[in-house]
PDB file of N, CA and C in Angstrom:
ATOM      1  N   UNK A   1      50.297 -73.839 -40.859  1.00  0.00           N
ATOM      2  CA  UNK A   1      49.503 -74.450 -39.791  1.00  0.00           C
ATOM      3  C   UNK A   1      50.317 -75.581 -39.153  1.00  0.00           C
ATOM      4  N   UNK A   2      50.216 -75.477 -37.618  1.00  0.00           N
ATOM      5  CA  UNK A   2      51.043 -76.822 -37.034  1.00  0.00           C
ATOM      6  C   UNK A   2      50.653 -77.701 -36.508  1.00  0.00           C
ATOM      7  N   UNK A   3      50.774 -78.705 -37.028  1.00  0.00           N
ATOM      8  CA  UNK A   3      49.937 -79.838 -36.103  1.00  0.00           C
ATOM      9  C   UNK A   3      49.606 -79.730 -34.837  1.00  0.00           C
ATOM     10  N   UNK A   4      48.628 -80.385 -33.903  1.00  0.00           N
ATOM     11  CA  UNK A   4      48.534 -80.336 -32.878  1.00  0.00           C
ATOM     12  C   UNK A   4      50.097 -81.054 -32.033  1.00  0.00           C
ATOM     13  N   UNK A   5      50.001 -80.768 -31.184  1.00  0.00           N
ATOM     14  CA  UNK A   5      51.414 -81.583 -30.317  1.00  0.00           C
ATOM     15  C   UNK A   5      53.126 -81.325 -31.043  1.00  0.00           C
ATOM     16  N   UNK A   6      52.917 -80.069 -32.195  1.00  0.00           N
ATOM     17  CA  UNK A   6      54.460 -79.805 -32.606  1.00  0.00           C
ATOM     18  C   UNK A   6      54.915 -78.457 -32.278  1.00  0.00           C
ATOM     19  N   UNK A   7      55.926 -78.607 -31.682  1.00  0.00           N
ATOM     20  CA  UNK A   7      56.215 -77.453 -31.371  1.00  0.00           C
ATOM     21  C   UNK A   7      56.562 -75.987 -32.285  1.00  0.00           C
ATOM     22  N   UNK A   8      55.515 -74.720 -32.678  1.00  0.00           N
ATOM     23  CA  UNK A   8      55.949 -74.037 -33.685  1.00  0.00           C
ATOM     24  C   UNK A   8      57.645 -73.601 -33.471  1.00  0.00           C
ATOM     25  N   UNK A   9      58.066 -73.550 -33.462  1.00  0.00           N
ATOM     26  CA  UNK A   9      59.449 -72.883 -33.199  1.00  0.00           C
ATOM     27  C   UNK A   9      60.041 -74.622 -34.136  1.00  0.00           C
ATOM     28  N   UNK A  10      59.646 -75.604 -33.817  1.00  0.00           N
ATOM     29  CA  UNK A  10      60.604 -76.653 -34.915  1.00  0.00           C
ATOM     30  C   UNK A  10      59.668 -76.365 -36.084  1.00  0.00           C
ATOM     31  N   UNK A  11      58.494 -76.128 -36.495  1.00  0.00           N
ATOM     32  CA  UNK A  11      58.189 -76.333 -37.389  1.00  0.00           C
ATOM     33  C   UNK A  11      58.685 -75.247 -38.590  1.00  0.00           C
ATOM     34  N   UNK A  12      58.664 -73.966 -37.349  1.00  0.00           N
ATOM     35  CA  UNK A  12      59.507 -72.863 -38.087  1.00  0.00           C
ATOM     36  C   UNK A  12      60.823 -73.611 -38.835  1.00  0.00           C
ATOM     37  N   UNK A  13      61.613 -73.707 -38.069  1.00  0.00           N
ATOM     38  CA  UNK A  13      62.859 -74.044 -38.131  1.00  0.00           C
ATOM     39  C   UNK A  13      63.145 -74.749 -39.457  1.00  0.00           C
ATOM     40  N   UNK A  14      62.133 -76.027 -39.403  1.00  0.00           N
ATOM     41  CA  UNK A  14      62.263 -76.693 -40.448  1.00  0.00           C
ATOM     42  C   UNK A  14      61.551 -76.197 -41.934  1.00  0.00           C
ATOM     43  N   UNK A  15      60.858 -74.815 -41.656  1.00  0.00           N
ATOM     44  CA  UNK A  15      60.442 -74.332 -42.886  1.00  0.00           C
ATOM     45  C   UNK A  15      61.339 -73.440 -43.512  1.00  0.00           C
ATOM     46  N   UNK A  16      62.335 -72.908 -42.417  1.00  0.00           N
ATOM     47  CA  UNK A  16      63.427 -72.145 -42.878  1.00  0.00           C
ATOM     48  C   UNK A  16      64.837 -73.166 -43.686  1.00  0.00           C
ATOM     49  N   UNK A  17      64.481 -74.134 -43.078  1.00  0.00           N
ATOM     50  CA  UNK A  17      65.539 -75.397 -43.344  1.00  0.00           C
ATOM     51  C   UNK A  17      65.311 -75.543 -44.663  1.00  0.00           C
ATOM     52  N   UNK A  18      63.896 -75.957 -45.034  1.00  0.00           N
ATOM     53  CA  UNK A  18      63.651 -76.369 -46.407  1.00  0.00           C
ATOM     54  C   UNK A  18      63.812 -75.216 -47.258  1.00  0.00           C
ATOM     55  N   UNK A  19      63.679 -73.969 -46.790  1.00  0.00           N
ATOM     56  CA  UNK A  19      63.525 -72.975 -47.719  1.00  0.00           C
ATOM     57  C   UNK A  19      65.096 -72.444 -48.272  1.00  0.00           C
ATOM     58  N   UNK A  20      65.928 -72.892 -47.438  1.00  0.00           N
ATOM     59  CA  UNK A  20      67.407 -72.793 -48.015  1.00  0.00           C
ATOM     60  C   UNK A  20      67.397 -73.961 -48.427  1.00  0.00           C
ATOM     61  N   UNK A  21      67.013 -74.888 -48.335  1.00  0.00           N
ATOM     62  CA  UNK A  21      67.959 -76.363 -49.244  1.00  0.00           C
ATOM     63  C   UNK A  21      67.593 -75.727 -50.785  1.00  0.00           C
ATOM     64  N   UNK A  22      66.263 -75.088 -50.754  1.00  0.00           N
ATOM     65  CA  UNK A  22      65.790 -74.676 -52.178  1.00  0.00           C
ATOM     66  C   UNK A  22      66.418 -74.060 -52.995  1.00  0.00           C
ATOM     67  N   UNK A  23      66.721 -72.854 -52.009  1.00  0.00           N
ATOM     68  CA  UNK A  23      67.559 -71.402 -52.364  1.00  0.00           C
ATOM     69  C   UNK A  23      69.038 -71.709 -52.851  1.00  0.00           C
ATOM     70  N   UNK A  24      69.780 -73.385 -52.225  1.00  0.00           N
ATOM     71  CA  UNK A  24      70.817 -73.627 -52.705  1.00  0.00           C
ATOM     72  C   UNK A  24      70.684 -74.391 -53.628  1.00  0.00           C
ATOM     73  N   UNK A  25      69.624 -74.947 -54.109  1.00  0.00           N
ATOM     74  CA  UNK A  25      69.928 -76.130 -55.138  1.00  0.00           C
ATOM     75  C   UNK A  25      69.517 -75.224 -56.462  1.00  0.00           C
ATOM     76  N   UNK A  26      68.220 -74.086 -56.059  1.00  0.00           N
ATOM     77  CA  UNK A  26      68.630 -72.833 -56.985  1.00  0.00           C
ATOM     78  C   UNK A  26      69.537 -72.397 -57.339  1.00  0.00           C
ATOM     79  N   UNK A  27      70.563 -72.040 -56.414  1.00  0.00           N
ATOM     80  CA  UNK A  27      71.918 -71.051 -56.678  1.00  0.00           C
ATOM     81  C   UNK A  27      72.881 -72.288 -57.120  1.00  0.00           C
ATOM     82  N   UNK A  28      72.673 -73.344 -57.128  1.00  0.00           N
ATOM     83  CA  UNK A  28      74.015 -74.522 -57.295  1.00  0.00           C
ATOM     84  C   UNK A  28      73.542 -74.676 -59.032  1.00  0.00           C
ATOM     85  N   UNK A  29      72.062 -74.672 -59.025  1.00  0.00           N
ATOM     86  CA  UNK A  29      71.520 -74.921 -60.493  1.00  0.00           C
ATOM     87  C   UNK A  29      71.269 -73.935 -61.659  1.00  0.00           C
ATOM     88  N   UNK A  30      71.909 -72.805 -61.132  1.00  0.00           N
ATOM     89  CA  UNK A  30      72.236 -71.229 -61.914  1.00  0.00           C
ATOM     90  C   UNK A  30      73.548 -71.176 -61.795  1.00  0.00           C
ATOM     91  N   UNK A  31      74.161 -71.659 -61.110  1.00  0.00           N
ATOM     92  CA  UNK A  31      75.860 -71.926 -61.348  1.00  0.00           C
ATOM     93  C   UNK A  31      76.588 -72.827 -62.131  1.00  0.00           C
ATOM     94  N   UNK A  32      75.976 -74.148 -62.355  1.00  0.00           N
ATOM     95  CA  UNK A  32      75.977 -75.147 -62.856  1.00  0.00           C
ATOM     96  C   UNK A  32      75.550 -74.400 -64.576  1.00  0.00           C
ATOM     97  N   UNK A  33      74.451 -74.139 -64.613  1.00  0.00           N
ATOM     98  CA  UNK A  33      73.979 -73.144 -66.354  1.00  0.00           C
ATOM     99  C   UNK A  33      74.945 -72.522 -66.527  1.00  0.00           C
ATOM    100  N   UNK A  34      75.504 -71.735 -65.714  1.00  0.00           N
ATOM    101  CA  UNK A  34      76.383 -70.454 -66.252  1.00  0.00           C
ATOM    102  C   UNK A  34      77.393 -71.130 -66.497  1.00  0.00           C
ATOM    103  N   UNK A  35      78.042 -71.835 -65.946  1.00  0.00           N
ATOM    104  CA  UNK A  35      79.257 -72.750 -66.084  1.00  0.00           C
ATOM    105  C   UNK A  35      79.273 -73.417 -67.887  1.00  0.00           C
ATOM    106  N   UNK A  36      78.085 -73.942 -68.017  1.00  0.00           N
ATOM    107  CA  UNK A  36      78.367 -74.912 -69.045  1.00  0.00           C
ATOM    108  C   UNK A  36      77.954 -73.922 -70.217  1.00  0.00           C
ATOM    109  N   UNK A  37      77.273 -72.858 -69.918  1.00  0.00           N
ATOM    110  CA  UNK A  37      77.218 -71.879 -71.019  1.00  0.00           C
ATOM    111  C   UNK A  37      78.286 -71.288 -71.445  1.00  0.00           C
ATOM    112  N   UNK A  38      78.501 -71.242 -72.499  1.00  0.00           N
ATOM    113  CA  UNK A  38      79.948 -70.946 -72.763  1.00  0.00           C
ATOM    114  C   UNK A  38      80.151 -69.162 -73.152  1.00  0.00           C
TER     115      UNK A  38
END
């Protein structure tokens, strides 16, 4: 849902934004395990 007065296309944007910062701190934090697993 988008606030009144935001434009959907940024709000998109920024849900795609957040949804990779996730996807990398996932993949950085399954790289990081595998690493120290010996």
């Amino acid at each position: 849902m988008t606030p009144p007065g935001q434009h959907p296309l940024a709000a998109a944007t920024r849900a795609m934004l957040r949804a990779a910062k996730a996807q990398g701190a996932l993949a950085t934090g399954t790289a990081t395990t595998t690493e120290a697993t010996p």
